[in-house]
N, C-alpha and C. Protein backbone atom coordinates (compact mmCIF):
# COMPACT_ATOMS: atom_id res chain seq x y z
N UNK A 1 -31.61 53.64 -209.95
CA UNK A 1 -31.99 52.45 -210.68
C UNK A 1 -33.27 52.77 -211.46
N UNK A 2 -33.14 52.13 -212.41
CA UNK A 2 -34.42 52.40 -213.44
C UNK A 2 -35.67 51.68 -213.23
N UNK A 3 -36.92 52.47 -212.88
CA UNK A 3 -38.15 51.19 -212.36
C UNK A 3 -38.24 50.04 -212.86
N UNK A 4 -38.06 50.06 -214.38
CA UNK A 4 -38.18 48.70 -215.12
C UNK A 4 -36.84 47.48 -214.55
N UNK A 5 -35.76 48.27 -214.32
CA UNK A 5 -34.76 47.47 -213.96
C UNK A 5 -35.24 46.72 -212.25
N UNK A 6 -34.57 45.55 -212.86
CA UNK A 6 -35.06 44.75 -210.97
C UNK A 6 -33.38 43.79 -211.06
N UNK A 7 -33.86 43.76 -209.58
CA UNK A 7 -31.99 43.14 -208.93
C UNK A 7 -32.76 41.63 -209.45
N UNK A 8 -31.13 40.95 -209.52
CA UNK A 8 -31.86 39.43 -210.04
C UNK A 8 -32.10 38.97 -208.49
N UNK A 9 -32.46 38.02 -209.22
CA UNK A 9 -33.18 37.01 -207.67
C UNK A 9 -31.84 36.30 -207.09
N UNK A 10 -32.02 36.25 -206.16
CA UNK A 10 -30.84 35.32 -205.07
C UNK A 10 -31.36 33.72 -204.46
N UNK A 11 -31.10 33.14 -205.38
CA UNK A 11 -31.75 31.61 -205.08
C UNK A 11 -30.96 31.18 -204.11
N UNK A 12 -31.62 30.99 -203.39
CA UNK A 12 -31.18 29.82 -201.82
C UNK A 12 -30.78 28.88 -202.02
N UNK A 13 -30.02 28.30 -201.51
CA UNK A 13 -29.15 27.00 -202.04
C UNK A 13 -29.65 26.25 -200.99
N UNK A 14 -29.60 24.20 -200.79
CA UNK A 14 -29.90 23.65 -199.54
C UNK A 14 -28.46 23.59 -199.31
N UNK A 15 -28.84 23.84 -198.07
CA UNK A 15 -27.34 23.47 -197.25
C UNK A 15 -27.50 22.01 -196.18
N UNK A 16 -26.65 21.71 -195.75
CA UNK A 16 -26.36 20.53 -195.52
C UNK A 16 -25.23 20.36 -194.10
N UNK A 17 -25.28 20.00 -192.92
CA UNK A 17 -24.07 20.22 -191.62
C UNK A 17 -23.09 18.70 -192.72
N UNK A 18 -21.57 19.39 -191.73
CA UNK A 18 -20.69 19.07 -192.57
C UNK A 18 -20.66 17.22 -191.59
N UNK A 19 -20.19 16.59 -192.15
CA UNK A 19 -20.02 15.14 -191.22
C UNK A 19 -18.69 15.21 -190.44
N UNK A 20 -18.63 14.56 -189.46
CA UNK A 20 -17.83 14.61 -188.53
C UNK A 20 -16.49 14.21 -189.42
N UNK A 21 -16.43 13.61 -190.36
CA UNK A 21 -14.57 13.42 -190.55
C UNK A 21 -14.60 14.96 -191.67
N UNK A 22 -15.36 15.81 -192.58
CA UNK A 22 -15.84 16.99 -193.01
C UNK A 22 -15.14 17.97 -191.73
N UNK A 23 -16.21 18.18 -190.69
CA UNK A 23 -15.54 18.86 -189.79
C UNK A 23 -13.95 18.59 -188.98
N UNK A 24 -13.50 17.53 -188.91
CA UNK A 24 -12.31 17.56 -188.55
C UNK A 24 -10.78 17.54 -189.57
N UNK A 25 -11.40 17.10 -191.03
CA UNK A 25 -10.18 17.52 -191.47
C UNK A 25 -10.31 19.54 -191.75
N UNK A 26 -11.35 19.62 -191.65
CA UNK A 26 -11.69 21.89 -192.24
C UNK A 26 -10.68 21.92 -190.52
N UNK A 27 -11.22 21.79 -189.89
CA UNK A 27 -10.10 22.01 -188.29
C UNK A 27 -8.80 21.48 -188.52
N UNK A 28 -8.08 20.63 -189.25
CA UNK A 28 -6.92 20.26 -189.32
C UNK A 28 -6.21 21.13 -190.63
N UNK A 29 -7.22 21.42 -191.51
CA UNK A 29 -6.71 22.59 -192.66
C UNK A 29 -6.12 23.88 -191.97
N UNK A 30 -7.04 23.96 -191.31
CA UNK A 30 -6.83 25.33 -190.68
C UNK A 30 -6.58 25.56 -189.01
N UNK A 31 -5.62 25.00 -188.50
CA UNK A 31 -4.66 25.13 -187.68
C UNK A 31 -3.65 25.54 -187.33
N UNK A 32 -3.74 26.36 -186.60
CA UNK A 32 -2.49 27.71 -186.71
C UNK A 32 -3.54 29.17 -187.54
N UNK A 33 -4.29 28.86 -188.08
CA UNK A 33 -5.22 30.12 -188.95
C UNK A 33 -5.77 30.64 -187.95
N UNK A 34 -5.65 32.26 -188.29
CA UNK A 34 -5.80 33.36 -187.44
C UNK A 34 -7.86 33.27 -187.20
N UNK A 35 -8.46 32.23 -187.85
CA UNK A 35 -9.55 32.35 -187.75
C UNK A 35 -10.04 30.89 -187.88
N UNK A 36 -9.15 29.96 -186.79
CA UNK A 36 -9.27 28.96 -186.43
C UNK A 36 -10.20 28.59 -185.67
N UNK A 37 -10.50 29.95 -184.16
CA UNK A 37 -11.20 30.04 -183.37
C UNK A 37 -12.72 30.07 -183.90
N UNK A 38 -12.62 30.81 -184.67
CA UNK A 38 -14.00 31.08 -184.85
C UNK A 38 -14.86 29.63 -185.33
N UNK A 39 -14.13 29.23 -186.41
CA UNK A 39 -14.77 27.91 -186.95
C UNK A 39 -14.76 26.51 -185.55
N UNK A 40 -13.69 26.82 -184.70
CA UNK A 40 -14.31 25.54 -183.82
C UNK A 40 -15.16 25.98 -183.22
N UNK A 41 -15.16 27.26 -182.53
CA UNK A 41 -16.91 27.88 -181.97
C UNK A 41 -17.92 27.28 -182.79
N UNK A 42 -18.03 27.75 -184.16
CA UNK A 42 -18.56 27.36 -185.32
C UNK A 42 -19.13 26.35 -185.28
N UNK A 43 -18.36 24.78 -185.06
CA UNK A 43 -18.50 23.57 -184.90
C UNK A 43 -19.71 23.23 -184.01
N UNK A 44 -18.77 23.74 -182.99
CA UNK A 44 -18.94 23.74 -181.41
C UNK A 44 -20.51 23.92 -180.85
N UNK A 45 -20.98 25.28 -181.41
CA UNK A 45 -21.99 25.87 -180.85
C UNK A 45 -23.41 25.39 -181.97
N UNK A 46 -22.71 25.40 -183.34
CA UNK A 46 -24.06 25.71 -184.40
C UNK A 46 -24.65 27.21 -184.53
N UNK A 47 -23.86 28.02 -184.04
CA UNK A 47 -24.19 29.17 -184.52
C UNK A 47 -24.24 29.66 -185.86
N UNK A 48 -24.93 30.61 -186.16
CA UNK A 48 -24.75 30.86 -187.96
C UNK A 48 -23.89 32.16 -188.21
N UNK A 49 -23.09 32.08 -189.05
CA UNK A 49 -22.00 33.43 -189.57
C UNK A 49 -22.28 35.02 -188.99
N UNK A 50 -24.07 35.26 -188.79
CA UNK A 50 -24.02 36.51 -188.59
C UNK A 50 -24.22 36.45 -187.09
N UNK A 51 -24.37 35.10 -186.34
CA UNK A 51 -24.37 35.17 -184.88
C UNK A 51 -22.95 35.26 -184.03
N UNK A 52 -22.10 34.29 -185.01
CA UNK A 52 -20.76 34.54 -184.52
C UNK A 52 -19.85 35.80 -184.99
N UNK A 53 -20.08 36.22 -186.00
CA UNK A 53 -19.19 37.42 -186.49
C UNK A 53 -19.91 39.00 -185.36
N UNK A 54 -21.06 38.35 -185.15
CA UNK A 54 -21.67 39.43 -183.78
C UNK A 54 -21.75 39.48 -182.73
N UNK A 55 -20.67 38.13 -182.51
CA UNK A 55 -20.14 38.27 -180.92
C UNK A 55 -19.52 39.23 -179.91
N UNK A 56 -19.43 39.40 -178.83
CA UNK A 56 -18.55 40.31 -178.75
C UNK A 56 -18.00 39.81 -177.12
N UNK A 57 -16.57 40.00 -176.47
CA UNK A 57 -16.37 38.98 -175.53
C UNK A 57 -17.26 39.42 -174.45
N UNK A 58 -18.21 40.36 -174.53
CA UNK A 58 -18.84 40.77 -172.95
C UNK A 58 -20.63 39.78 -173.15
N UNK A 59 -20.29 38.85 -174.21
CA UNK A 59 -21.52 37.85 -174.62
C UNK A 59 -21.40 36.60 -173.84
N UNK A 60 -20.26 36.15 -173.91
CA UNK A 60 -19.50 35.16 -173.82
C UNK A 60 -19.21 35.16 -172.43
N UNK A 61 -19.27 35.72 -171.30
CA UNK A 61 -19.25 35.87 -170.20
C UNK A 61 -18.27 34.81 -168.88
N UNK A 62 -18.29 34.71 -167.83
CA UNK A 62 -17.71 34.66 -167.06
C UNK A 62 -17.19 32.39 -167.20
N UNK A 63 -18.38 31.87 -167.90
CA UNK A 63 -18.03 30.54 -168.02
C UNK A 63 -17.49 30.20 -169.28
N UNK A 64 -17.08 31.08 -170.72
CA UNK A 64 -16.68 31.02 -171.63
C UNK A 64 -14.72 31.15 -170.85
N UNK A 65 -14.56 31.22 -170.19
CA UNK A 65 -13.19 31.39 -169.50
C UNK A 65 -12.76 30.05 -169.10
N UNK A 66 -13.76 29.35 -168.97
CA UNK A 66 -13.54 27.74 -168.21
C UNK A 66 -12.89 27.19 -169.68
N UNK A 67 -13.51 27.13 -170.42
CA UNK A 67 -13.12 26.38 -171.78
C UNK A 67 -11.40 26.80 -172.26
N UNK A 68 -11.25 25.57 -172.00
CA UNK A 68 -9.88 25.43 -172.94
C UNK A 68 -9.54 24.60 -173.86
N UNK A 69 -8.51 24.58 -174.18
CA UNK A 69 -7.89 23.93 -175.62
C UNK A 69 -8.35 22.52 -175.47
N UNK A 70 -8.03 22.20 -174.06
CA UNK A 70 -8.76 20.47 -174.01
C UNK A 70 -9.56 20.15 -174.01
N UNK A 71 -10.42 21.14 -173.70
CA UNK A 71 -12.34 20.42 -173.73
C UNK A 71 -12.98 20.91 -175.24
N UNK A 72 -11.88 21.56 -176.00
CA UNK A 72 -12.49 21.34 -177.10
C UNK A 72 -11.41 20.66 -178.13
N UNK A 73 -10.63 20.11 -177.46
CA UNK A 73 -10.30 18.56 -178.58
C UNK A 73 -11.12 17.76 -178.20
N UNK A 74 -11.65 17.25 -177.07
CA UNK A 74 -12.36 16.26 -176.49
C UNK A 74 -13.45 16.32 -177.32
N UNK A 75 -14.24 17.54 -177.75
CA UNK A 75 -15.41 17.37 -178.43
C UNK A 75 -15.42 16.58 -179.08
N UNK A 76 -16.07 16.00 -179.52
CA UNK A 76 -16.69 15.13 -180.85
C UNK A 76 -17.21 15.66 -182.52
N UNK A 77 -16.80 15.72 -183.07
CA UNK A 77 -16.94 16.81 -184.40
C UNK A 77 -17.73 15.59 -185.33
């Protein structure tokens, strides 16, 4: 790269959590999607993209096994 040359700037955008009928129709879009899981974790936890994509199942440990399909419809989105 040439000294004079500079990368442009990357403006931050505000972001905003999605509202509960927001979050439940993105979960009803994508049902049956091979990356369904991740986004109700997503929901679920408030983790951010590079916390969940850096999961790994030995994180998630011995009470991540209790959770099933019903205690996370029950959630509240």
């Amino acid at each position: 790269m040439h000294k004079a040359a500079k990368p442009p700037a990357l403006g931050r955008s505000e972001r905003r959590a999605l509202t509960p009928e927001e979050a439940r129709r993105l979960l009803s879009a994508l049902t049956g999607d091979r990356i369904e899981s991740l986004f109700v974790l997503a929901l679920a936890t408030g983790l951010r993209r590079a916390e969940l994509l850096g999961l790994r199942w030995s994180d998630l440990g011995s009470a991540a096994a209790a959770v099933d399909a019903a205690t996370i419809e029950e959630a509240s989105f």
